[in-house]
C-alpha atoms as a PDB file:
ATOM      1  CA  UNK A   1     120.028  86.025 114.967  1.00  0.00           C
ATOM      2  CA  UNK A   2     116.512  86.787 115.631  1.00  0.00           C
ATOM      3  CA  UNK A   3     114.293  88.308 112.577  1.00  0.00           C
ATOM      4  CA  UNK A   4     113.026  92.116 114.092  1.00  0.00           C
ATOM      5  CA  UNK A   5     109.200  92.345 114.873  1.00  0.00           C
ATOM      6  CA  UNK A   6     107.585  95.160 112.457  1.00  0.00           C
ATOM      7  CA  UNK A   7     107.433  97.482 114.988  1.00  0.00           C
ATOM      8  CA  UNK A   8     111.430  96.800 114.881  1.00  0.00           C
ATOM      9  CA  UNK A   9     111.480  97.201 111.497  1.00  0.00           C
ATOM     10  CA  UNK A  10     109.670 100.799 111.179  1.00  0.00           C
ATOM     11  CA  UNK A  11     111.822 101.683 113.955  1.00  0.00           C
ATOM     12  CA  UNK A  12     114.998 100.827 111.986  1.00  0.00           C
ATOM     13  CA  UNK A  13     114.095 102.142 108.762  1.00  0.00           C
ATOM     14  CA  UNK A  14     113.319 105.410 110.456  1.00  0.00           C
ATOM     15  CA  UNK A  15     116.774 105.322 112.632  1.00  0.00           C
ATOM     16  CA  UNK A  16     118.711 104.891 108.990  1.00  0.00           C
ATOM     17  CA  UNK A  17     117.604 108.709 108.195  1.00  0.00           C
ATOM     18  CA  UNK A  18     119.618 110.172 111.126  1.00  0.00           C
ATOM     19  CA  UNK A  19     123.304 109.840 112.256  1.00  0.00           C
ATOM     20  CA  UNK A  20     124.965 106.550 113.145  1.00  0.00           C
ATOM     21  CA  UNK A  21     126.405 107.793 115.994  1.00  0.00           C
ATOM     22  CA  UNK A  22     122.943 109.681 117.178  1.00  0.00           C
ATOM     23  CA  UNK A  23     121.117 106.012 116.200  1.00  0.00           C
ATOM     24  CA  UNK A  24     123.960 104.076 118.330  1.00  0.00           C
ATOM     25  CA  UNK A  25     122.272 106.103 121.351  1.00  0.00           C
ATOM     26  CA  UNK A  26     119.192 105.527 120.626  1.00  0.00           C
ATOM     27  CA  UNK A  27     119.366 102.119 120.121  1.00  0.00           C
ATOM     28  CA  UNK A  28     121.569 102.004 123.602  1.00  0.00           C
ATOM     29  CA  UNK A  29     119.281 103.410 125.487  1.00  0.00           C
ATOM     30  CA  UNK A  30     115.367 102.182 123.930  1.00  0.00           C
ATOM     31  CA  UNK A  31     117.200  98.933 123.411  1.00  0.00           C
ATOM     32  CA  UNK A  32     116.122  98.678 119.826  1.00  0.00           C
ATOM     33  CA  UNK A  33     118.019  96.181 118.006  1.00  0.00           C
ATOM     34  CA  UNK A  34     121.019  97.183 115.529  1.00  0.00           C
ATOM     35  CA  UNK A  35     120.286  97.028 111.709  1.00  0.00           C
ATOM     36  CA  UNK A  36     118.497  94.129 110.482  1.00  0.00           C
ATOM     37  CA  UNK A  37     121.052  91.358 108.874  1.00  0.00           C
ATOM     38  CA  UNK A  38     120.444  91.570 105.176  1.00  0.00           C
ATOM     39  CA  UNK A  39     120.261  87.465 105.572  1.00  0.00           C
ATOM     40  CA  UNK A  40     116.995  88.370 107.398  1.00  0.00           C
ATOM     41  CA  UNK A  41     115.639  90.975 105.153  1.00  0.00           C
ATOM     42  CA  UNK A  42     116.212  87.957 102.081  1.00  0.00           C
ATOM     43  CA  UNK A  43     114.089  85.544 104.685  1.00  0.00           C
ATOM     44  CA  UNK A  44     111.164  87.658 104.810  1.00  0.00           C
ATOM     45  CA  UNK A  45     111.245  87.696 101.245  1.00  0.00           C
ATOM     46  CA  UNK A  46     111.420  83.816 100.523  1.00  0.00           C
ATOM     47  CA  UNK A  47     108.911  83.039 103.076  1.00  0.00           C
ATOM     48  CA  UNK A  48     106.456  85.951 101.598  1.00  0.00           C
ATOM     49  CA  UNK A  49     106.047  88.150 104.300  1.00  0.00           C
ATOM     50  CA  UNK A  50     103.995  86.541 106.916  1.00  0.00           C
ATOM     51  CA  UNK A  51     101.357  89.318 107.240  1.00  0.00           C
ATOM     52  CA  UNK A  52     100.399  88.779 103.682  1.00  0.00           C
ATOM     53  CA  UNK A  53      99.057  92.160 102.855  1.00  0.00           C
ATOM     54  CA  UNK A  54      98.646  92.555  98.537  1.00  0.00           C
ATOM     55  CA  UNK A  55     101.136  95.815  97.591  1.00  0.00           C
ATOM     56  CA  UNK A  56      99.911  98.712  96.477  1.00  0.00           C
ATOM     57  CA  UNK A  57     100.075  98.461  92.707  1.00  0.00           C
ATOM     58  CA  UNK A  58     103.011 101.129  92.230  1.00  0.00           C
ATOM     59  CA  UNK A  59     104.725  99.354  94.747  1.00  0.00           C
ATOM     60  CA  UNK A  60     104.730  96.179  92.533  1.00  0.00           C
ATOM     61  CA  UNK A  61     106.080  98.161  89.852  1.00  0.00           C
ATOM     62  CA  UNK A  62     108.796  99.961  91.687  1.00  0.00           C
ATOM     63  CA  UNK A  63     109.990  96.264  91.842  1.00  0.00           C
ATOM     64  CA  UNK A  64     109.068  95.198  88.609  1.00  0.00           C
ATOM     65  CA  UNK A  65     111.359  97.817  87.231  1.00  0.00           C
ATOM     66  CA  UNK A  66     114.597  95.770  88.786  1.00  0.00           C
ATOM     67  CA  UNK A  67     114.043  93.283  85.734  1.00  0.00           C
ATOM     68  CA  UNK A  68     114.761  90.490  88.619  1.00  0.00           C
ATOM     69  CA  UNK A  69     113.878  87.342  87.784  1.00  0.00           C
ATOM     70  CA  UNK A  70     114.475  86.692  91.993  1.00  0.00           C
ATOM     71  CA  UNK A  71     112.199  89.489  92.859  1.00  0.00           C
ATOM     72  CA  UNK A  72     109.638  88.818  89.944  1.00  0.00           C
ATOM     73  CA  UNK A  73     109.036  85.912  91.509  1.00  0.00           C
ATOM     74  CA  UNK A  74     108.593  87.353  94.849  1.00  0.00           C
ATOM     75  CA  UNK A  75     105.900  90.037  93.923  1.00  0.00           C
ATOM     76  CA  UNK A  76     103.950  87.951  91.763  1.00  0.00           C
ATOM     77  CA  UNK A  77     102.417  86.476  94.984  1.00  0.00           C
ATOM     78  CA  UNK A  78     101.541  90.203  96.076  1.00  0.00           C
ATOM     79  CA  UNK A  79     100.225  91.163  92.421  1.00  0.00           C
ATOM     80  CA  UNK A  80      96.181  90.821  93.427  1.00  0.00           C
ATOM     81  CA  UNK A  81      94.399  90.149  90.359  1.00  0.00           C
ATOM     82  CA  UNK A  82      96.400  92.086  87.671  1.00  0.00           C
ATOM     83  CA  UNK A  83      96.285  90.067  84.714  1.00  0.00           C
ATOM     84  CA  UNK A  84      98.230  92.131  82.729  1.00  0.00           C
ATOM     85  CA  UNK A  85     101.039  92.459  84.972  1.00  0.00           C
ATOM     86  CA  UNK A  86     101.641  88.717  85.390  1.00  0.00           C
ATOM     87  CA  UNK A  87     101.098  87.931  81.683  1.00  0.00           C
ATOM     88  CA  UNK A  88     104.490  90.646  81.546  1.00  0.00           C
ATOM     89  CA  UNK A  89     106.385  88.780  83.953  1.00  0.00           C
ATOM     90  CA  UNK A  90     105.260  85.504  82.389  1.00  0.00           C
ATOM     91  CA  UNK A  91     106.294  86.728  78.886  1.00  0.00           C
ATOM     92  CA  UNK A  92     109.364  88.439  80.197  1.00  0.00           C
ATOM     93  CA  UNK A  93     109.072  92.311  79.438  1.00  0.00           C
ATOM     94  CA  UNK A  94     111.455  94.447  80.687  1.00  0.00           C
ATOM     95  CA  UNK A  95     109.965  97.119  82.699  1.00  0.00           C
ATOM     96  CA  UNK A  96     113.474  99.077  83.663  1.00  0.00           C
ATOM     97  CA  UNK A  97     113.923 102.050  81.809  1.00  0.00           C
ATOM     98  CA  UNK A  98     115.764 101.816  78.769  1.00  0.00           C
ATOM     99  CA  UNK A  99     115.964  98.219  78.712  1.00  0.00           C
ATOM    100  CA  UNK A 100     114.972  96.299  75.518  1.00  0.00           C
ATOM    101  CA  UNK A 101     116.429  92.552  76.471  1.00  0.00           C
ATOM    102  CA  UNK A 102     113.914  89.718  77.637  1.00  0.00           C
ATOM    103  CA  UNK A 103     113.982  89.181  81.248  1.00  0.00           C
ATOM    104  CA  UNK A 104     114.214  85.466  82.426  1.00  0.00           C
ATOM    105  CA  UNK A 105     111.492  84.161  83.770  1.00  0.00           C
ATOM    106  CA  UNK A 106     111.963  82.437  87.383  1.00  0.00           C
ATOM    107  CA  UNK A 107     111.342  78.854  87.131  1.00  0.00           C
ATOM    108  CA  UNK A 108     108.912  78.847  89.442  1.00  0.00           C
ATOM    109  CA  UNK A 109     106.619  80.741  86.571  1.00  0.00           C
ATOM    110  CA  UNK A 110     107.081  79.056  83.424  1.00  0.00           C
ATOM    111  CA  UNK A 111     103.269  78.239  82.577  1.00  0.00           C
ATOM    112  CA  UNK A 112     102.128  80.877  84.769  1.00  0.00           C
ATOM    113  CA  UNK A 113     100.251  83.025  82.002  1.00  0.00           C
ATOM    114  CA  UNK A 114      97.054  83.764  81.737  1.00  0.00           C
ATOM    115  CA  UNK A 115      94.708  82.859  79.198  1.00  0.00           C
ATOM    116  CA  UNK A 116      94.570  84.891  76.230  1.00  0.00           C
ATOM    117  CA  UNK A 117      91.488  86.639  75.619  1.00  0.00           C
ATOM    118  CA  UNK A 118      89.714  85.162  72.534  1.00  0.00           C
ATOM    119  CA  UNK A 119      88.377  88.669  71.639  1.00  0.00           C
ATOM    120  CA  UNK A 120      92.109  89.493  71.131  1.00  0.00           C
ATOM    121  CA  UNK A 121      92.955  86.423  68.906  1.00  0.00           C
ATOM    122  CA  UNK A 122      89.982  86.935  67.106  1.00  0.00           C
ATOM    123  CA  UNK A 123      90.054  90.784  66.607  1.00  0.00           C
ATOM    124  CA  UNK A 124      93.925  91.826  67.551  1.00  0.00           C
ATOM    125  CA  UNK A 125      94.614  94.518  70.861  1.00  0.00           C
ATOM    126  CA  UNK A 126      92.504  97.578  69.509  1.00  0.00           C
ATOM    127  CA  UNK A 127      89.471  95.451  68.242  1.00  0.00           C
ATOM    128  CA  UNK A 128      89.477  93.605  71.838  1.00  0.00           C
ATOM    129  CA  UNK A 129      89.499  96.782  73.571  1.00  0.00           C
ATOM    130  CA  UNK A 130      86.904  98.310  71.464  1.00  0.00           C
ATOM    131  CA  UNK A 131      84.504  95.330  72.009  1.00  0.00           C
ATOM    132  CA  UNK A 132      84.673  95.244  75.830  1.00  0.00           C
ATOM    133  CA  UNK A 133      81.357  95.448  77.010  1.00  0.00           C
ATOM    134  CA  UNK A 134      81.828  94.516  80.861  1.00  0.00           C
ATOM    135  CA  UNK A 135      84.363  95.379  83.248  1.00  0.00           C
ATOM    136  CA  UNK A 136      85.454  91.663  83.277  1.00  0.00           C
ATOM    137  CA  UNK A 137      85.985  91.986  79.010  1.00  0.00           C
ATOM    138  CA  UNK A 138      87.795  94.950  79.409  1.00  0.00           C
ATOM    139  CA  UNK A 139      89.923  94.140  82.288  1.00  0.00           C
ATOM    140  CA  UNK A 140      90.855  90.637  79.660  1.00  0.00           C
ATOM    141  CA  UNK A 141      91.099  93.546  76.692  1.00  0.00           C
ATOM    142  CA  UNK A 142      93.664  95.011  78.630  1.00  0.00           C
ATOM    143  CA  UNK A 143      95.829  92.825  79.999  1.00  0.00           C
ATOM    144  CA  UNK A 144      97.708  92.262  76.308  1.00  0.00           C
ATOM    145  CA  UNK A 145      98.811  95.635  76.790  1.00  0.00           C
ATOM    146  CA  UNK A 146     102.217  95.005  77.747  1.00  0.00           C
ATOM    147  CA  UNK A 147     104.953  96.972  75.782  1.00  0.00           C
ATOM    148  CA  UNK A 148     105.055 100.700  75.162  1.00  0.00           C
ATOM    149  CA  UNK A 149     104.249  99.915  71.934  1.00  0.00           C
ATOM    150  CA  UNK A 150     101.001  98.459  73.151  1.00  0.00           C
ATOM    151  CA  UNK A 151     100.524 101.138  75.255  1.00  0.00           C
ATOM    152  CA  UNK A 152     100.877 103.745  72.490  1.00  0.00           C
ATOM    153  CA  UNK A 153      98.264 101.579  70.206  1.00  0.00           C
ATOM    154  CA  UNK A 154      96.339 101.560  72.736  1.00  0.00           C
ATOM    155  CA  UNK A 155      96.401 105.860  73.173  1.00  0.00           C
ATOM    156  CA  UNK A 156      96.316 105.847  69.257  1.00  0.00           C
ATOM    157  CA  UNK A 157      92.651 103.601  69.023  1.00  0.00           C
ATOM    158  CA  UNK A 158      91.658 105.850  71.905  1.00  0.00           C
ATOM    159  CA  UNK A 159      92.682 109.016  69.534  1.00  0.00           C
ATOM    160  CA  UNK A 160      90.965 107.673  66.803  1.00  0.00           C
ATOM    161  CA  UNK A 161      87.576 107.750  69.115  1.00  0.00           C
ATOM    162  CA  UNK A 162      87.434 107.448  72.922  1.00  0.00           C
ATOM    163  CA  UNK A 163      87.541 103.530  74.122  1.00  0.00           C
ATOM    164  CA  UNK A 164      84.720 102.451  76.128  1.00  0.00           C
ATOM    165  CA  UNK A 165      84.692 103.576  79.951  1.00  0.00           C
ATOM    166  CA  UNK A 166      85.286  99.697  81.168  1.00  0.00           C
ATOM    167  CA  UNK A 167      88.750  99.951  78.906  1.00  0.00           C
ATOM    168  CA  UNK A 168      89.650 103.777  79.933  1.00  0.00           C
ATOM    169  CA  UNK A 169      89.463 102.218  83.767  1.00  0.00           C
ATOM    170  CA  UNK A 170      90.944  98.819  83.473  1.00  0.00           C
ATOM    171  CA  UNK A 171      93.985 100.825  81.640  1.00  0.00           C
ATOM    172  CA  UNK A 172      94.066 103.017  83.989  1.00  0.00           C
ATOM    173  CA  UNK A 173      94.557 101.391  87.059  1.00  0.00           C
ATOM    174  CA  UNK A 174      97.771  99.574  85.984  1.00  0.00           C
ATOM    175  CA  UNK A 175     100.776 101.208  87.559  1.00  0.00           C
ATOM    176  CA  UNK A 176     102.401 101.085  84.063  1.00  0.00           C
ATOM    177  CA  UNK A 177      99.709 103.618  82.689  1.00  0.00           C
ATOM    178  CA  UNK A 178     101.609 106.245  80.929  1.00  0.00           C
ATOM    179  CA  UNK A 179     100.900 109.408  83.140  1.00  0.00           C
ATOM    180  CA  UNK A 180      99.950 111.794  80.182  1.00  0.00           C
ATOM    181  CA  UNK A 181      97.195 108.506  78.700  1.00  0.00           C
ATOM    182  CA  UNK A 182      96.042 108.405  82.290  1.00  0.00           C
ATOM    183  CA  UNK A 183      95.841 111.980  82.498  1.00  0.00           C
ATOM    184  CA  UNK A 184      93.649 111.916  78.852  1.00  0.00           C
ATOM    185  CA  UNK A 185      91.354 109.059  80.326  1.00  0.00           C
ATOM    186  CA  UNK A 186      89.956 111.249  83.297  1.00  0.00           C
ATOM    187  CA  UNK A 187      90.668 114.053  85.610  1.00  0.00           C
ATOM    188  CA  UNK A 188      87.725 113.916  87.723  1.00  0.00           C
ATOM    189  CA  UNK A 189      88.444 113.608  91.689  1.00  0.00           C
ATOM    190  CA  UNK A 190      86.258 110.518  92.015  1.00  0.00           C
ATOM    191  CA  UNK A 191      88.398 109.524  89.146  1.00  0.00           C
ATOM    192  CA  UNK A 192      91.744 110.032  90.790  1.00  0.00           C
ATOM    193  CA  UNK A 193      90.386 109.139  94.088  1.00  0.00           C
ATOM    194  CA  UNK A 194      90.190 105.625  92.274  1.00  0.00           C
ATOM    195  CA  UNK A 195      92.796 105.360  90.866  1.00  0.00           C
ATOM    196  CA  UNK A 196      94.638 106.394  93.834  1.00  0.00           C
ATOM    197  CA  UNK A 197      92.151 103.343  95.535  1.00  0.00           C
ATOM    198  CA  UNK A 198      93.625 100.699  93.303  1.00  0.00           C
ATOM    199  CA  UNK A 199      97.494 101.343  94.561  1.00  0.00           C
ATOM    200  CA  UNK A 200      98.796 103.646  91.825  1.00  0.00           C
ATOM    201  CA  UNK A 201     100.889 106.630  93.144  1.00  0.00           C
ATOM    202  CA  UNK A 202     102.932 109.530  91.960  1.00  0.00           C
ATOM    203  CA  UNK A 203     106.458 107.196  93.358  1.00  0.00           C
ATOM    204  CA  UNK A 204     107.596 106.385  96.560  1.00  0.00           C
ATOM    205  CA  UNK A 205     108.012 109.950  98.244  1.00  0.00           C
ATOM    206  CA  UNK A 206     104.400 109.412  98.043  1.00  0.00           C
ATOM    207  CA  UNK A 207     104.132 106.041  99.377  1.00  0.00           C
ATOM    208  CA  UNK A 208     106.019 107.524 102.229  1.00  0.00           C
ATOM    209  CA  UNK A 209     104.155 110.261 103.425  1.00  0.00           C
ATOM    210  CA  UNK A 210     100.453 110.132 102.282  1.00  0.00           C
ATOM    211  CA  UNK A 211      99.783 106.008 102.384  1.00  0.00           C
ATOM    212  CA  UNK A 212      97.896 104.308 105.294  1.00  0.00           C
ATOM    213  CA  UNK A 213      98.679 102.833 107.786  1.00  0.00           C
ATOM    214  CA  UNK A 214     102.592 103.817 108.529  1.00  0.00           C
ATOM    215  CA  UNK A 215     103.543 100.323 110.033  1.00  0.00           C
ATOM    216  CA  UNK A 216     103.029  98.100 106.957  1.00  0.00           C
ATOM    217  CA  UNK A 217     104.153 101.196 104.947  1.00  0.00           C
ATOM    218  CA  UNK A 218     107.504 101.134 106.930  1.00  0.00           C
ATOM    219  CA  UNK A 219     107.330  97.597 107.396  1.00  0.00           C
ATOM    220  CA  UNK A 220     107.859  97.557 103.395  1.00  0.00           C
ATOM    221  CA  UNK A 221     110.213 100.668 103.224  1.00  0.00           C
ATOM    222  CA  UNK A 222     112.555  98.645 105.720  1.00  0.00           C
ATOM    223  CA  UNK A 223     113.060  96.200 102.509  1.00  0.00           C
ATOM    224  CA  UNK A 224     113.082  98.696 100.108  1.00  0.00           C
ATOM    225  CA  UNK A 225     116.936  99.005  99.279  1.00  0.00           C
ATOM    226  CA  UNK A 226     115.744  94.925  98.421  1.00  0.00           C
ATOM    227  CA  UNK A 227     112.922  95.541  96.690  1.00  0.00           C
ATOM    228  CA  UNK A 228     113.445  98.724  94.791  1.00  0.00           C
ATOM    229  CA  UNK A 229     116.900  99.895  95.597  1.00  0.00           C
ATOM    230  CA  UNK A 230     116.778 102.174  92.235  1.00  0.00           C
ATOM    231  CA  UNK A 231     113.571 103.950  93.932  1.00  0.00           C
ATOM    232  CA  UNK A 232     113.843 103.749  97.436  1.00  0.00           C
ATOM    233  CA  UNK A 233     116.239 106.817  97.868  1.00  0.00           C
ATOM    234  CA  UNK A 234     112.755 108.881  96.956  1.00  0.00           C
ATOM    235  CA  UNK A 235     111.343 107.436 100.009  1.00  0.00           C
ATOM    236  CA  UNK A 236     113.573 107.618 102.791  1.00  0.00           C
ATOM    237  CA  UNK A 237     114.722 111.716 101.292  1.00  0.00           C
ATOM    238  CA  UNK A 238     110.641 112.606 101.972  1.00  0.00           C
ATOM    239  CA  UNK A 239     110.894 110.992 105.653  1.00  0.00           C
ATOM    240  CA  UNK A 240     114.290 112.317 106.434  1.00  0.00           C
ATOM    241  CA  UNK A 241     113.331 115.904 107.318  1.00  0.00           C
ATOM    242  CA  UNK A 242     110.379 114.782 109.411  1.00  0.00           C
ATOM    243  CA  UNK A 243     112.767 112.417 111.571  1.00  0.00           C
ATOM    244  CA  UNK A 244     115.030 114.979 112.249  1.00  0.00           C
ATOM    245  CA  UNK A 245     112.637 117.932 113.234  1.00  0.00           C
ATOM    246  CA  UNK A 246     110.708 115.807 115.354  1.00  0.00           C
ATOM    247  CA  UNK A 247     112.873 112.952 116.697  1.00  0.00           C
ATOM    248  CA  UNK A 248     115.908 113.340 115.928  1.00  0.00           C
ATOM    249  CA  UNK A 249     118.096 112.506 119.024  1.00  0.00           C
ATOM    250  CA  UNK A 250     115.095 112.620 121.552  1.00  0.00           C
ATOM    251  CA  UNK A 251     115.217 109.208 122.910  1.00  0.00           C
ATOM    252  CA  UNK A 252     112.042 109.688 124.761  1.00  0.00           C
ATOM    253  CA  UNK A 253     110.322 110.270 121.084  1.00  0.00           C
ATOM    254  CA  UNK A 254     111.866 107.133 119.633  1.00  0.00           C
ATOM    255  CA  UNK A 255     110.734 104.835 122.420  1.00  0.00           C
ATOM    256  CA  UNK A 256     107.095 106.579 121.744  1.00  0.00           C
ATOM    257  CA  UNK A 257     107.389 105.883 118.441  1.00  0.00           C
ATOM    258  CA  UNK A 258     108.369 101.957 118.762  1.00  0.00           C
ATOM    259  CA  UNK A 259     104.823 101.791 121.186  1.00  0.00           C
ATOM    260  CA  UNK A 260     102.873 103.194 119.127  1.00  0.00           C
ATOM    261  CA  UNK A 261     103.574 101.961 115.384  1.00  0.00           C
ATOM    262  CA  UNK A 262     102.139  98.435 115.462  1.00  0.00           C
ATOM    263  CA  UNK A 263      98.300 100.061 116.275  1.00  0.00           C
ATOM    264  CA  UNK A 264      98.908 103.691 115.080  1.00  0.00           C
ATOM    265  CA  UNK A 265      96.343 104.100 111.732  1.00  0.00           C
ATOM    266  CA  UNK A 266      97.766 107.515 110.184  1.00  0.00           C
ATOM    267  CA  UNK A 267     100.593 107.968 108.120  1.00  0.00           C
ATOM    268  CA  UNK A 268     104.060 107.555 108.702  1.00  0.00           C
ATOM    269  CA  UNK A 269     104.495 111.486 109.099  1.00  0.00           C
ATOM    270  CA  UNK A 270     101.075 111.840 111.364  1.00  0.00           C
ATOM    271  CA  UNK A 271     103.601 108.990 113.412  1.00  0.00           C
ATOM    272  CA  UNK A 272     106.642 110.541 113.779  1.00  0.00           C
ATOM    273  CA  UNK A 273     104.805 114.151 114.756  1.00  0.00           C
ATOM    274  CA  UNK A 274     102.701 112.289 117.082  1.00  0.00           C
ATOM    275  CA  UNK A 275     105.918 110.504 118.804  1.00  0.00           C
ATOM    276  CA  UNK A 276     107.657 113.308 118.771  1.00  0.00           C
ATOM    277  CA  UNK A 277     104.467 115.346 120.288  1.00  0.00           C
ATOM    278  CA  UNK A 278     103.860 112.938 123.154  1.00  0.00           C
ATOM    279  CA  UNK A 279     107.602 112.776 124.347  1.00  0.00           C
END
């Protein structure tokens, strides 16, 4: 069985939000495939999806909170440069709520860790943070915050007097930022437009409808009862009403919708109003 092209893929996430009968025609009569084999979702996995875009940050996390060693070792080639989230994964913390139990570490990633910063040997998590200087010390600073008990040292040093502005943003931007310290850090639009820059969002309803550009968004979603299956109901319940007012069993607006995906640049809902405009 052949693995679907993305613009197969968006198509078939989007046909899972309507009926299976209704999605049988469809598929009939645009001669889009049937549901992707789960064998072929677990290929484009192992072979790191070939397009090799880097995840949005949240994205990462949404898997992270699985506590998969599989997976785990899966995202950590989509991880960019977040220190702090591979020194987790290499250490084992559980990022699944509620969990407390070391997660085993994929053989592929024993050694994997990064350096320790010598700031934090020498002067222990809120000393390191305090001294960062540089982006470059802070972003070191704050990569041994791992645990929510790190996380709430690091909220009580920033209590005690405000961290420097390097710390406040290299904190920040990790997707496992408690909302409320993020929140205290800054509030400022160019602030949150940051923020928003470096891949951290609200959860996957907003992943859905508000992140660029809908085919590698879809392209993702199409895996994400893989990746995230404890999240990706969020995404495909913000979609769902959007497929069914404006495609829903208009065949003519699917077919538009498989032409246009692989160069459209808006979101996925700007997509599915535009296919369902056009036909």
């Amino acid at each position: 069985m052949r693995d679907h092209t993305r613009a197969e893929q968006a198509a078939g996430f989007l046909l899972r939000l309507i009926d299976d009968e209704t999605a049988g025609r469809v598929r009939e009569r645009t001669g889009l495939p049937g549901p992707e084999d789960p064998r072929a979702v677990r290929r484009r996995l192992e072979r790191a999806w070939a397009w090799g875009n880097v995840l949005p940050a949240s994205v990462v996390l949404w898997v992270l909170q699985e506590d998969d060693p599989d997976l785990n070792a899966v995202v950590w080639r989509f991880m960019g440069t977040d220190a702090g989230l591979r020194r987790a994964i290499a250490r084992g913390v559980p990022f699944g709520a509620g969990r407390t139990e070391p997660v085993p570490v994929h053989p592929t990633l024993h050694g994997e860790e990064p350096e320790t910063p010598e700031s934090y040997v020498r002067l222990g998590l809120a000393g390191a943070l305090r001294a960062a200087r540089s982006m470059s010390t802070a972003r070191a600073a704050a990569s041994m915050v791992l645990t929510p008990a790190d996380w709430a040292a690091a909220a009580a040093a920033d209590g005690e007097g405000p961290l420097p502005g390097y710390v406040r943003w290299a904190l920040s931007v990790r997707p496992d930022c408690p909302p409320a310290l993020r929140a205290r850090f800054g509030s400022h639009p160019k602030f949150t437009h940051r923020v928003r820059q470096a891949g951290v969002l609200d959860g996957p309803a907003e992943y859905a409808t508000a992140h660029r550009s809908a085919a590698p968004v879809l392209q993702v979603l199409s895996m994400g009862r893989t990746l995230f299956p404890a999240r990706a109901q969020e995404a495909e319940d913000a979609l769902r009403p959007l497929v069914h007012e404006h495609l829903g069993d208009r065949v003519e607006a699917w077919a538009v919708l498989a032409q246009l995906v692989d160069t459209f640049r808006g979101t996925a809902p700007e997509l599915i109003a535009t296919a369902g405009a056009i036909a």
